[in-house]
C-alpha atoms as a PDB file:
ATOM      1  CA  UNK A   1       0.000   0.000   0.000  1.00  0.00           C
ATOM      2  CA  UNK A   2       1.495   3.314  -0.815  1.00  0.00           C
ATOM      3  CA  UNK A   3       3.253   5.121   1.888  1.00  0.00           C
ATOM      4  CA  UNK A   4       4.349   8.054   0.175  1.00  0.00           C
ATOM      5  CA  UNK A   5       2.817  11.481   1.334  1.00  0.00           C
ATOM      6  CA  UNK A   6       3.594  14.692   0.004  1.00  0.00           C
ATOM      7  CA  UNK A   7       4.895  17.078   2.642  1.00  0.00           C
ATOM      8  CA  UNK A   8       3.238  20.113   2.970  1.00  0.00           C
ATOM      9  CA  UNK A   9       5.117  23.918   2.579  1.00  0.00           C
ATOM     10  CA  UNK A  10       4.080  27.418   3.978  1.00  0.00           C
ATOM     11  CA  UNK A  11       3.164  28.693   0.799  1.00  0.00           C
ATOM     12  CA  UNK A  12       4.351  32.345   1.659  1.00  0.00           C
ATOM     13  CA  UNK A  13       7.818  32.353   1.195  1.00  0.00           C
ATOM     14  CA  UNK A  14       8.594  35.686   2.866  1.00  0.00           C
ATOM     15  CA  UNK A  15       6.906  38.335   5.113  1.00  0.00           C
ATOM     16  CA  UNK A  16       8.631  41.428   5.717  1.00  0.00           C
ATOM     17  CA  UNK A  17       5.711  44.047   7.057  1.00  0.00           C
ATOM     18  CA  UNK A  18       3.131  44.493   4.566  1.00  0.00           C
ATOM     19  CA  UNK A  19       4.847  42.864   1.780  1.00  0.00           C
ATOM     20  CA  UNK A  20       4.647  38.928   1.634  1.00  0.00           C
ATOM     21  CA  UNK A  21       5.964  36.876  -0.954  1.00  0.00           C
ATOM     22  CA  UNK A  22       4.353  33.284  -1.922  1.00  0.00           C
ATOM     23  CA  UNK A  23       6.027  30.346  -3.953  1.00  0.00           C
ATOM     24  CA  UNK A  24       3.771  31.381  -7.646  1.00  0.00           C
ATOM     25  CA  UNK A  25       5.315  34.978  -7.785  1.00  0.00           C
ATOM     26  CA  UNK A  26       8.911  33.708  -6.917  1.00  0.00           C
ATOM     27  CA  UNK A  27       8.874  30.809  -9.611  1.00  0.00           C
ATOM     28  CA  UNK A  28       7.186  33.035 -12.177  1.00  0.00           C
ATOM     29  CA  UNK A  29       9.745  35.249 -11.467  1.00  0.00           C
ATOM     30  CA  UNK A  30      12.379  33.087 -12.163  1.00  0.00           C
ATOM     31  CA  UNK A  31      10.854  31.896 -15.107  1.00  0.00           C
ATOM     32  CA  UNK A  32      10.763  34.927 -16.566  1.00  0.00           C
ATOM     33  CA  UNK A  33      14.786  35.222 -15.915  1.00  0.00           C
ATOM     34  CA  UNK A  34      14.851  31.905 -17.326  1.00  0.00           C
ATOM     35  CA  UNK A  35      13.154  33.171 -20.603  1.00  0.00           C
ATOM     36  CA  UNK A  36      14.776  35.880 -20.978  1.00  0.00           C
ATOM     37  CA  UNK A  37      18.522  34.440 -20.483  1.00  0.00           C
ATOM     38  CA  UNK A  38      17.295  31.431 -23.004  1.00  0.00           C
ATOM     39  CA  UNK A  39      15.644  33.214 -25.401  1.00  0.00           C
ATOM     40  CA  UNK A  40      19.004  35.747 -25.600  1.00  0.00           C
ATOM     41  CA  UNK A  41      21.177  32.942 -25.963  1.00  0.00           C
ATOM     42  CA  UNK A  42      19.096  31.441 -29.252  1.00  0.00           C
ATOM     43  CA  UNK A  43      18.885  34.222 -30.889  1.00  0.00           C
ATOM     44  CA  UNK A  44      21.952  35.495 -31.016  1.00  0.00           C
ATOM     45  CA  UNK A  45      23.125  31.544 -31.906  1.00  0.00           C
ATOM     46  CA  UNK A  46      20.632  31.745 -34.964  1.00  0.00           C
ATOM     47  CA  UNK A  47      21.624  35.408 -35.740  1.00  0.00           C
ATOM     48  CA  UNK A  48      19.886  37.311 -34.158  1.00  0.00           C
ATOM     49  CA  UNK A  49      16.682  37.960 -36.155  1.00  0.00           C
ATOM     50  CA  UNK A  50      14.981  40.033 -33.221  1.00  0.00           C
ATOM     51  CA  UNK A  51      16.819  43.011 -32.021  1.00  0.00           C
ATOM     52  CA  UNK A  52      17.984  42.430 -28.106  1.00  0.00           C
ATOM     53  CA  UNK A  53      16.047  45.433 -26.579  1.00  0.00           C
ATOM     54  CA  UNK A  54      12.879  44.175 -28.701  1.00  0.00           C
ATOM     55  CA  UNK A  55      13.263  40.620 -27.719  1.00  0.00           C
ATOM     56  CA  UNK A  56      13.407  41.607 -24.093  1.00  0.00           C
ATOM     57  CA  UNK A  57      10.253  44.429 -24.311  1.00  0.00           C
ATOM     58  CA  UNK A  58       8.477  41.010 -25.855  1.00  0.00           C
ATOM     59  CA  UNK A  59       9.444  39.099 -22.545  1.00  0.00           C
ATOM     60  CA  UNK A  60       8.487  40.995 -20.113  1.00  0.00           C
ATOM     61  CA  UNK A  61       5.421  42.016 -21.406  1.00  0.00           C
ATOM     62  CA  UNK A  62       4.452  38.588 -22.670  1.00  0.00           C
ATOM     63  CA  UNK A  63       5.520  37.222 -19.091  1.00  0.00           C
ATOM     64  CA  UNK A  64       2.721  39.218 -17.708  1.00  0.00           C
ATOM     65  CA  UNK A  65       0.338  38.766 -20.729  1.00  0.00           C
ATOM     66  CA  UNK A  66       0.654  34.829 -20.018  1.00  0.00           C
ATOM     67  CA  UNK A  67      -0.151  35.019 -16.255  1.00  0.00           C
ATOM     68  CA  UNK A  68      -3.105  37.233 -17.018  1.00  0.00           C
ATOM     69  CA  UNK A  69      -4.106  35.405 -20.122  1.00  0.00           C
ATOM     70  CA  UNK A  70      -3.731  31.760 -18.061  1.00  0.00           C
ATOM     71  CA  UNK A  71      -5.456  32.798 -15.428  1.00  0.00           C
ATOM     72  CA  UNK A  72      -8.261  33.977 -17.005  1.00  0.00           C
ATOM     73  CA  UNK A  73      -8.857  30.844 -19.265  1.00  0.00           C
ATOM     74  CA  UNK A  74      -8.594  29.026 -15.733  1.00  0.00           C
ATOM     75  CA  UNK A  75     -10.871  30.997 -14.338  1.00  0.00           C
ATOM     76  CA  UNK A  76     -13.439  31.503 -17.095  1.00  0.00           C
ATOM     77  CA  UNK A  77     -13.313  27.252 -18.150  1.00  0.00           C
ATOM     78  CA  UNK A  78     -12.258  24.935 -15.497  1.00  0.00           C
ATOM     79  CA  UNK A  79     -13.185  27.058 -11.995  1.00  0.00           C
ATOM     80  CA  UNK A  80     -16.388  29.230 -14.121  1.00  0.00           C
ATOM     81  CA  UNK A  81     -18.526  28.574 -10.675  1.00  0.00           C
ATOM     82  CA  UNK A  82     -15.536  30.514  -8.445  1.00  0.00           C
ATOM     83  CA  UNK A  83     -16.193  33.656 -11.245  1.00  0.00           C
ATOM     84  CA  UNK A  84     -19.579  33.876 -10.778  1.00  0.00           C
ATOM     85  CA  UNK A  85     -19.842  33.838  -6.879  1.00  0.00           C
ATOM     86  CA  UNK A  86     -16.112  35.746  -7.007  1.00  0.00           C
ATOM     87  CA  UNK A  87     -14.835  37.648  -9.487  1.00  0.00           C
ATOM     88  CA  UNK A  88     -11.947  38.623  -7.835  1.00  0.00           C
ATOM     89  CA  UNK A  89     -10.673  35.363  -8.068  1.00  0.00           C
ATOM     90  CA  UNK A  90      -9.221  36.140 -11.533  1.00  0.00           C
ATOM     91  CA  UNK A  91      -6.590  38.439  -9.610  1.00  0.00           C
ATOM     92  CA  UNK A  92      -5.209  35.930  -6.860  1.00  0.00           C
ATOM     93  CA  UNK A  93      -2.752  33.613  -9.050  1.00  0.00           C
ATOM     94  CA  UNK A  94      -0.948  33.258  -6.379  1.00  0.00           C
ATOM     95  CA  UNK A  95      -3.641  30.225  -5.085  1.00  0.00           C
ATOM     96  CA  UNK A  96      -2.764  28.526  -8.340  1.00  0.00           C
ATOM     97  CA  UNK A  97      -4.854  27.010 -11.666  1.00  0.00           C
ATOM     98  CA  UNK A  98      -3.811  28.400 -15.098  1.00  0.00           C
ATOM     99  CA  UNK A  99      -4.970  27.326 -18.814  1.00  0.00           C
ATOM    100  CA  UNK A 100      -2.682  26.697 -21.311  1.00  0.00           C
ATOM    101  CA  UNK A 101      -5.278  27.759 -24.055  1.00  0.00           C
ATOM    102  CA  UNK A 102      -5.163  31.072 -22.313  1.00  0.00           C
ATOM    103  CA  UNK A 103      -1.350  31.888 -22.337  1.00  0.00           C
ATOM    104  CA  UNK A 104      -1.320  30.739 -26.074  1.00  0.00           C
ATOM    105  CA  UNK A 105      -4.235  32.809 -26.841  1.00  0.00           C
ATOM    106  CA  UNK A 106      -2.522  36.157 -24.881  1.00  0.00           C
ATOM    107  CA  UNK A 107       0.612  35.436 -26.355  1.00  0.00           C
ATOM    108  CA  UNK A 108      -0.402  35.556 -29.970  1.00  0.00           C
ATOM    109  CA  UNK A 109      -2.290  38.683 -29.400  1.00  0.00           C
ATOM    110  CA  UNK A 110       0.940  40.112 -27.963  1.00  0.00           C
ATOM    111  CA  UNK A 111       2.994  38.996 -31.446  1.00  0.00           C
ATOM    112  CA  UNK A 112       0.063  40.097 -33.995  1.00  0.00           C
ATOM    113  CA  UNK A 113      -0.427  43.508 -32.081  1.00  0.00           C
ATOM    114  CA  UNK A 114       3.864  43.712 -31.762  1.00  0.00           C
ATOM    115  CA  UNK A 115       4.584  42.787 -35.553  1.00  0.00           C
ATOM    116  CA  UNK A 116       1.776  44.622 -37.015  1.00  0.00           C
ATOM    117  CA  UNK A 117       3.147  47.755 -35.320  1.00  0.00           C
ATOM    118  CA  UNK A 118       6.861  47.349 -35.904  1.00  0.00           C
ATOM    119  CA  UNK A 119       6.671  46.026 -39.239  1.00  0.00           C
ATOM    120  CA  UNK A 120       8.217  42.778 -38.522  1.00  0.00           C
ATOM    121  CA  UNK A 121       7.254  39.291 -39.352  1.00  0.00           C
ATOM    122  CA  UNK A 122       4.982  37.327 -36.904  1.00  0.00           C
ATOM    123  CA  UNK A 123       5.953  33.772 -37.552  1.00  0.00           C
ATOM    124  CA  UNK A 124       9.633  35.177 -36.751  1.00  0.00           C
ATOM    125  CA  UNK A 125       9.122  36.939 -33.728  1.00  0.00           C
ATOM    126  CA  UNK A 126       7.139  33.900 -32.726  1.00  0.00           C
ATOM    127  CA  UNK A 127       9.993  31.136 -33.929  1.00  0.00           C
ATOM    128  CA  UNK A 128      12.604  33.529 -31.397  1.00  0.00           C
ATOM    129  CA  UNK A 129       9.924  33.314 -28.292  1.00  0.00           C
ATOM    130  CA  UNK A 130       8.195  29.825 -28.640  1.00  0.00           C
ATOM    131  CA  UNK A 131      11.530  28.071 -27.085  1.00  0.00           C
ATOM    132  CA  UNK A 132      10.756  30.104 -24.041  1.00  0.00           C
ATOM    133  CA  UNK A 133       6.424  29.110 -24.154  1.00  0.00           C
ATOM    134  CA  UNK A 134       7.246  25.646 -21.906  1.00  0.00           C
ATOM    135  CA  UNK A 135       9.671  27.635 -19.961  1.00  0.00           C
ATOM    136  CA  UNK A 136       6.124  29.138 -18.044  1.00  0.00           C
ATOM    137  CA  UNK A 137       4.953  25.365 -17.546  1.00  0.00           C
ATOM    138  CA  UNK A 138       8.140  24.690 -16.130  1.00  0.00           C
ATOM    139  CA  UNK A 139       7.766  28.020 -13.681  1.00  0.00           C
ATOM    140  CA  UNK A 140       3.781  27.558 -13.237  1.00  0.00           C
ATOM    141  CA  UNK A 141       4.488  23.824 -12.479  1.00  0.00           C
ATOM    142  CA  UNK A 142       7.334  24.169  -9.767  1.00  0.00           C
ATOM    143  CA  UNK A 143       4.853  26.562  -7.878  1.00  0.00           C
ATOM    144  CA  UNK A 144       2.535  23.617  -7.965  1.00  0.00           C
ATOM    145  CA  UNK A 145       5.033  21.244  -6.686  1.00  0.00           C
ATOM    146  CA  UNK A 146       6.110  24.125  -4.143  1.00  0.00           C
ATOM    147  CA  UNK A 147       2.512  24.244  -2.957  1.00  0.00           C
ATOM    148  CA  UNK A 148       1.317  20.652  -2.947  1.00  0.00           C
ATOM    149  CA  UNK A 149      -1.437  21.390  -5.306  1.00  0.00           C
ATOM    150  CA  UNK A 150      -2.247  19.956  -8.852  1.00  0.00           C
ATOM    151  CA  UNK A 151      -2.551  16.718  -8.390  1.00  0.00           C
ATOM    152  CA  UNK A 152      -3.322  13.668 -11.044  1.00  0.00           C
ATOM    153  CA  UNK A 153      -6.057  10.957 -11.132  1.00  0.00           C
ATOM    154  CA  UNK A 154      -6.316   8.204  -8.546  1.00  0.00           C
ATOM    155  CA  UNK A 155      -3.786   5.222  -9.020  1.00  0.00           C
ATOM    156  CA  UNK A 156      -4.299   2.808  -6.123  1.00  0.00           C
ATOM    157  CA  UNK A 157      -1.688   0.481  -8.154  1.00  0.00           C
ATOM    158  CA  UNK A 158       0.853   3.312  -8.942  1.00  0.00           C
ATOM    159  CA  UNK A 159       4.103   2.071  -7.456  1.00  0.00           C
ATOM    160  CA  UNK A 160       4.955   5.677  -6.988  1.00  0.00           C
ATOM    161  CA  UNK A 161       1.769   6.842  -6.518  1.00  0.00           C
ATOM    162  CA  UNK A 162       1.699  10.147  -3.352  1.00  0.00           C
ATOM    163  CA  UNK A 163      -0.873  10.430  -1.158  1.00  0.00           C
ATOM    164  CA  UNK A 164      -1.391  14.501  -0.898  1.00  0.00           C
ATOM    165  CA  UNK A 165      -3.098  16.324   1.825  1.00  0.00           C
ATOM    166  CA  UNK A 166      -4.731  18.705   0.627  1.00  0.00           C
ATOM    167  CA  UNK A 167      -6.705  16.566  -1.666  1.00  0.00           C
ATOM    168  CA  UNK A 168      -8.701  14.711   1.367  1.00  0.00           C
ATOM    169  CA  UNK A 169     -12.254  16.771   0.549  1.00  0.00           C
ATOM    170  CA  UNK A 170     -12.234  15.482  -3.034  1.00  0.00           C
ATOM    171  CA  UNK A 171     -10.843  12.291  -1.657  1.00  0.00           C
ATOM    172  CA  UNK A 172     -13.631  12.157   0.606  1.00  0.00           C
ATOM    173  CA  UNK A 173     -16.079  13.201  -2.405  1.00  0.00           C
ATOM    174  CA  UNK A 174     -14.787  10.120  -4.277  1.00  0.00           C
ATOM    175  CA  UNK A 175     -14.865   7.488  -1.557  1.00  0.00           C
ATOM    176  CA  UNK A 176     -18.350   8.202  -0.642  1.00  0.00           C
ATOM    177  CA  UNK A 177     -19.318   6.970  -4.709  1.00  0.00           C
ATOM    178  CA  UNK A 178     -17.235   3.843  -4.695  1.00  0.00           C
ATOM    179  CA  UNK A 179     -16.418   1.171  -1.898  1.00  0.00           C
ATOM    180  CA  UNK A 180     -13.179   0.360  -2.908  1.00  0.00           C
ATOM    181  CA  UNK A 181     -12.114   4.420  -2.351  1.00  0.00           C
ATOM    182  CA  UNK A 182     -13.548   3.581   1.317  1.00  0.00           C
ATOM    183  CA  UNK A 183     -11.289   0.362   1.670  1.00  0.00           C
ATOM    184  CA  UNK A 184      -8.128   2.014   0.381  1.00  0.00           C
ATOM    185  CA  UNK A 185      -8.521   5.045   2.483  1.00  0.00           C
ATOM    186  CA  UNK A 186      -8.925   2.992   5.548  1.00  0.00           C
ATOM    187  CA  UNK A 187      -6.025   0.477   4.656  1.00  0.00           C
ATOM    188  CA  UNK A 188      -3.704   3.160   4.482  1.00  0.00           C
ATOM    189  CA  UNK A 189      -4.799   4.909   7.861  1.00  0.00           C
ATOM    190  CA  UNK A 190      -4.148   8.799   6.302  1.00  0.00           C
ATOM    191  CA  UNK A 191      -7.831   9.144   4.949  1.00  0.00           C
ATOM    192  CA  UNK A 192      -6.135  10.161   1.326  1.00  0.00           C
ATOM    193  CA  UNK A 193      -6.018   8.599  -2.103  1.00  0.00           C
ATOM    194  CA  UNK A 194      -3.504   7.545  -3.674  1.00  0.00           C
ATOM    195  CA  UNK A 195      -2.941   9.781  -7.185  1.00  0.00           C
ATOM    196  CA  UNK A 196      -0.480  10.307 -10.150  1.00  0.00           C
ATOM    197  CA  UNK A 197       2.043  12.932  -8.828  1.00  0.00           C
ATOM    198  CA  UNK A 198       1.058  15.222 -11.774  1.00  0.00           C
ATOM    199  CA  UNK A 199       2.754  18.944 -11.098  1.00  0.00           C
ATOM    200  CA  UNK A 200       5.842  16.874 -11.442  1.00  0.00           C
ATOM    201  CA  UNK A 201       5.234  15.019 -14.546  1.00  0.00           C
ATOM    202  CA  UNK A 202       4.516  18.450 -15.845  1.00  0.00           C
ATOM    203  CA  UNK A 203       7.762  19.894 -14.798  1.00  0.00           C
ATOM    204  CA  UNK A 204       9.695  16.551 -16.205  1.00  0.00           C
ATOM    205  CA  UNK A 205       8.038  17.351 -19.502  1.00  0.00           C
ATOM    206  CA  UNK A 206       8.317  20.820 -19.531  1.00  0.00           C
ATOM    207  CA  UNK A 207      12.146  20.736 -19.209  1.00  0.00           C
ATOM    208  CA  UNK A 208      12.004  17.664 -22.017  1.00  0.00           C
ATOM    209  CA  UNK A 209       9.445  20.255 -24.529  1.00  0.00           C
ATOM    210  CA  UNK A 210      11.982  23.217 -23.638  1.00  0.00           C
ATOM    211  CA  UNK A 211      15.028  21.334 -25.002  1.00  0.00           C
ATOM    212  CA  UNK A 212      13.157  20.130 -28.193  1.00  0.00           C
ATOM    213  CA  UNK A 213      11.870  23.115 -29.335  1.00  0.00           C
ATOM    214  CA  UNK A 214      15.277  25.036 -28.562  1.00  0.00           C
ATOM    215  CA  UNK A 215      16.795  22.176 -30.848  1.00  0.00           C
ATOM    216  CA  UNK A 216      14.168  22.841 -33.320  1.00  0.00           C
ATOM    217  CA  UNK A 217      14.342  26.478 -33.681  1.00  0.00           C
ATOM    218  CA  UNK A 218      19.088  26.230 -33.744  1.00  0.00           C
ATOM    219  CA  UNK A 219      18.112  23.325 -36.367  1.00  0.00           C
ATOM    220  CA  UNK A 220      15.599  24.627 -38.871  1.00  0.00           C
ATOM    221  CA  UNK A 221      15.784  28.804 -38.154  1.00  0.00           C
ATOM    222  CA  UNK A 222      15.977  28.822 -42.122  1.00  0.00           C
ATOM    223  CA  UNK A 223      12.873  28.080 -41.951  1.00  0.00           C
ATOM    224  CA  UNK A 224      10.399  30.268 -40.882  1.00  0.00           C
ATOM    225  CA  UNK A 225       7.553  29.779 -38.852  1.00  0.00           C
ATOM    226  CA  UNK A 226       8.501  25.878 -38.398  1.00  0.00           C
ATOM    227  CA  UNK A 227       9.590  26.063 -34.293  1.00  0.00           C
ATOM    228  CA  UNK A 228       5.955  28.163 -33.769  1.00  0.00           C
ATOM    229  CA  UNK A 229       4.360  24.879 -35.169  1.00  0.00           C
ATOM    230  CA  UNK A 230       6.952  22.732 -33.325  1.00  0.00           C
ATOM    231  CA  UNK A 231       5.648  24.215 -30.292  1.00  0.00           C
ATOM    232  CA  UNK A 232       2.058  24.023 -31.254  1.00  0.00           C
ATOM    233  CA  UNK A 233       2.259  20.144 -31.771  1.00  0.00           C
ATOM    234  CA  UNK A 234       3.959  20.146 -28.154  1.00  0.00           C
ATOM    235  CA  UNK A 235       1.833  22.312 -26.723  1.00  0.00           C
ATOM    236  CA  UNK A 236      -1.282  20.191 -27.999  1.00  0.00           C
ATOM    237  CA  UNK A 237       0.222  16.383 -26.598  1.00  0.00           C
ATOM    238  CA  UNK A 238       1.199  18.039 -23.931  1.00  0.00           C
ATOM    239  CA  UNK A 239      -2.424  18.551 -22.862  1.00  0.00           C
ATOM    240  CA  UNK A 240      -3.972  15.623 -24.398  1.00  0.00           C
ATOM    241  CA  UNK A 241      -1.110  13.674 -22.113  1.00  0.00           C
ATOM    242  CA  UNK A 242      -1.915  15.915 -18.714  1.00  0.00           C
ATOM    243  CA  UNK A 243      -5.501  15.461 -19.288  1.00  0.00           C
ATOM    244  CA  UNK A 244      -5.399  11.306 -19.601  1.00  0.00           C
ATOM    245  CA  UNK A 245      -4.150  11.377 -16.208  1.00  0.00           C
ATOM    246  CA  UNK A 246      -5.662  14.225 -14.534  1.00  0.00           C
ATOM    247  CA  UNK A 247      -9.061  12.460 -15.677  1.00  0.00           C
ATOM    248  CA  UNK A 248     -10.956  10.450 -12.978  1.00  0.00           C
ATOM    249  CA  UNK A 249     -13.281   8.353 -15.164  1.00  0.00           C
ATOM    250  CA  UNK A 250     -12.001   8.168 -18.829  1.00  0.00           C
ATOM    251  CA  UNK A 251     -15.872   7.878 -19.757  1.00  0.00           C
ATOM    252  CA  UNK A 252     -15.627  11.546 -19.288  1.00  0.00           C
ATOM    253  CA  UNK A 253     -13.643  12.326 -22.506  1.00  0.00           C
ATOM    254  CA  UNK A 254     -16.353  11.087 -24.264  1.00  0.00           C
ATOM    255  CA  UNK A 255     -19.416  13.213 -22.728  1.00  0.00           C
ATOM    256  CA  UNK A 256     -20.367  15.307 -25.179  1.00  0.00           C
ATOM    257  CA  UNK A 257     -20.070  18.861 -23.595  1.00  0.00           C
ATOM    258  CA  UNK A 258     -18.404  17.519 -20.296  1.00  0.00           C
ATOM    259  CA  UNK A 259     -14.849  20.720 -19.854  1.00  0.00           C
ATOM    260  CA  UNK A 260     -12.885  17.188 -20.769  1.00  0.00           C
ATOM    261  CA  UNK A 261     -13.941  16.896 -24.146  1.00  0.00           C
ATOM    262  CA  UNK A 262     -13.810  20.991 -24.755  1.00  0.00           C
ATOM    263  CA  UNK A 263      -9.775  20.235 -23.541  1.00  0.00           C
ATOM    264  CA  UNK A 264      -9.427  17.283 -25.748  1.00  0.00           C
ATOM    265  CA  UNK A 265     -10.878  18.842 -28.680  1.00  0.00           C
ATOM    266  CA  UNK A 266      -8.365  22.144 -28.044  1.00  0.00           C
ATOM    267  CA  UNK A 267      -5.566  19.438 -27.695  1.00  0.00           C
ATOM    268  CA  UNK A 268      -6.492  18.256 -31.153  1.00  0.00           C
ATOM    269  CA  UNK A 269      -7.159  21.685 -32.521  1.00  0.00           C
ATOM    270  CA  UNK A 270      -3.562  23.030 -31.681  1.00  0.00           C
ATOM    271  CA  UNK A 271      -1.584  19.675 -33.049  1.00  0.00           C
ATOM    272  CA  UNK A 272      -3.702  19.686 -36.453  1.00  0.00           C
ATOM    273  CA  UNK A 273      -3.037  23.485 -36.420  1.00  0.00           C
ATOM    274  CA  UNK A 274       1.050  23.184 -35.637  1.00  0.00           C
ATOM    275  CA  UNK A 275       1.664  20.301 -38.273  1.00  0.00           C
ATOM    276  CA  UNK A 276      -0.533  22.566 -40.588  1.00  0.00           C
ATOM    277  CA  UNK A 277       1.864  25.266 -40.300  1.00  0.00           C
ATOM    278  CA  UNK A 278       4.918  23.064 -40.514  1.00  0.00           C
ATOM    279  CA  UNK A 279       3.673  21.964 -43.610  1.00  0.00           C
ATOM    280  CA  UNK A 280       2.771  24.872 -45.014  1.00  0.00           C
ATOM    281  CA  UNK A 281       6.139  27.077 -44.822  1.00  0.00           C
ATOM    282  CA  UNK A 282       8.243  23.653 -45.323  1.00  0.00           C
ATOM    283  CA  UNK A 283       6.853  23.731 -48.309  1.00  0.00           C
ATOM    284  CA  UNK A 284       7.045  27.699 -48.523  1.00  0.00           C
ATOM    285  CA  UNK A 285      10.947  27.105 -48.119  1.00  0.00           C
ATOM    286  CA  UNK A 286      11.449  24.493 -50.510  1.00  0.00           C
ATOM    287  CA  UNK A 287       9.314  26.501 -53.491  1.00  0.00           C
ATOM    288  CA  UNK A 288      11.899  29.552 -52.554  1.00  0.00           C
ATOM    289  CA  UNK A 289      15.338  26.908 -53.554  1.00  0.00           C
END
């Protein structure tokens, strides 16, 4: 029987006065570091197709564009009955839940808006950024796994399955449907269930998408437009993958209206969408030789 338990963390990292800092705002803030540093270091390796002072302007502001943007699509899909008995909830990030749909959607915005008023290209402003786009999973997901929050599906026979505190109402929820909930909780004496550790699966993946599509965009930067649908394909299996075992009853995916089919069909959306565009200005490139 699993023994595993997640230990639970203050999740203000500071207090000095007033001013109190919390685990979100520290890894988001490193993220954006990350980014920045990453995103430097590509494009001056492929040539540097986006001015230095531009590429950090696009950054920064993006940085905050994605937490807004994330947070919103969180707010307005998967918690839509917190927004309508508090609104304000959009504001507090720092409790956690973002939507990847959300960033991408902000993010593009940022790069049509950007290119249309500097006169540069979109797909190559987005080629120099999209390296940095898992870089904000990795930054959103470590503030999870700070926080003990996030957690995956149920896996009684998970041989590293984690029991996590903070999960014992909808633990409770669950065991009061099904008997065999009831006798696992019991067997284990902690009153929790065990569940996929899934805020570190995302981080693991994150770091593995970052790498790719930095490879991607050093390997084909002749070709532009082909990291943005890189990243797109990514993007989209790395939702499908996060929702297969964030789902508690797979019969869900296939409920017509049910938020998991709305996220599978997005999934689907954004990998037809990236290969799309990979085909498109492969073949764009080859024409031009």
């Amino acid at each position: 029987m699993t023994t595993l338990i997640y230990p639970l963390t203050d999740p203000v990292v500071f207090s000095i006065g007033p001013v109190t800092g919390n685990w979100y705002g520290l890894w988001f803030e490193v993220g954006i570091l990350l980014a920045t540093v990453y995103c430097q270091w590509l494009n001056k390796k492929n040539g540097e197709k986006v001015k230095r002072e531009d590429l950090g302007f696009l950054i920064f502001t993006g940085a905050i564009l994605i937490i807004a943007g994330s947070r919103i699509g969180y707010v307005l899909t998967a918690a839509s009955y917190r927004f309508s008995a508090d609104p304000y909830a959009v504001l507090r990030f720092w409790e956690g839940g973002t939507s990847l749909y959300g960033a991408l959607i902000a993010s593009g915005l940022l790069l049509a808006v950007y290119a249309r008023h500097s006169g540069k290209s979109f797909l190559s402003l987005g080629d120099t950024l999209a390296p940095a786009g898992f870089i904000a999973v990795i930054a959103a997901s470590a503030g999870d796994i700070s926080n003990g929050v996030h957690w995956g599906s149920v896996s009684p026979d998970l041989p590293w399955a984690v029991l996590f505190p903070l999960s014992g109402c909808e633990d409770a929820a669950l065991s009061a449907e099904c008997s065999l909930y009831r006798t696992i909780m019991e067997q284990n004496g902690h009153g929790l269930l065990p569940r996929h550790p899934l805020q570190i699966y995302e981080f693991l993946l994150g770091l593995v998408l970052t790498a790719a599509v930095g490879f991607t965009a050093s390997m084909k930067r002749n070709v532009t437009g082909y990291t943005i649908g890189v990243f797109l394909v990514s993007s989209g299996i790395y939702k499908l993958l996060i929702l297969m075992l964030q789902t508690e009853e797979i019969q869900s995916l296939l409920t017509p209206g049910s938020r998991e089919v709305t996220s599978l069909l997005l999934g689907a959306i954004t990998v037809i969408g990236g290969l799309s565009l990979m085909q498109v200005v492969t073949g764009r490139c080859r024409t031009a030789f």
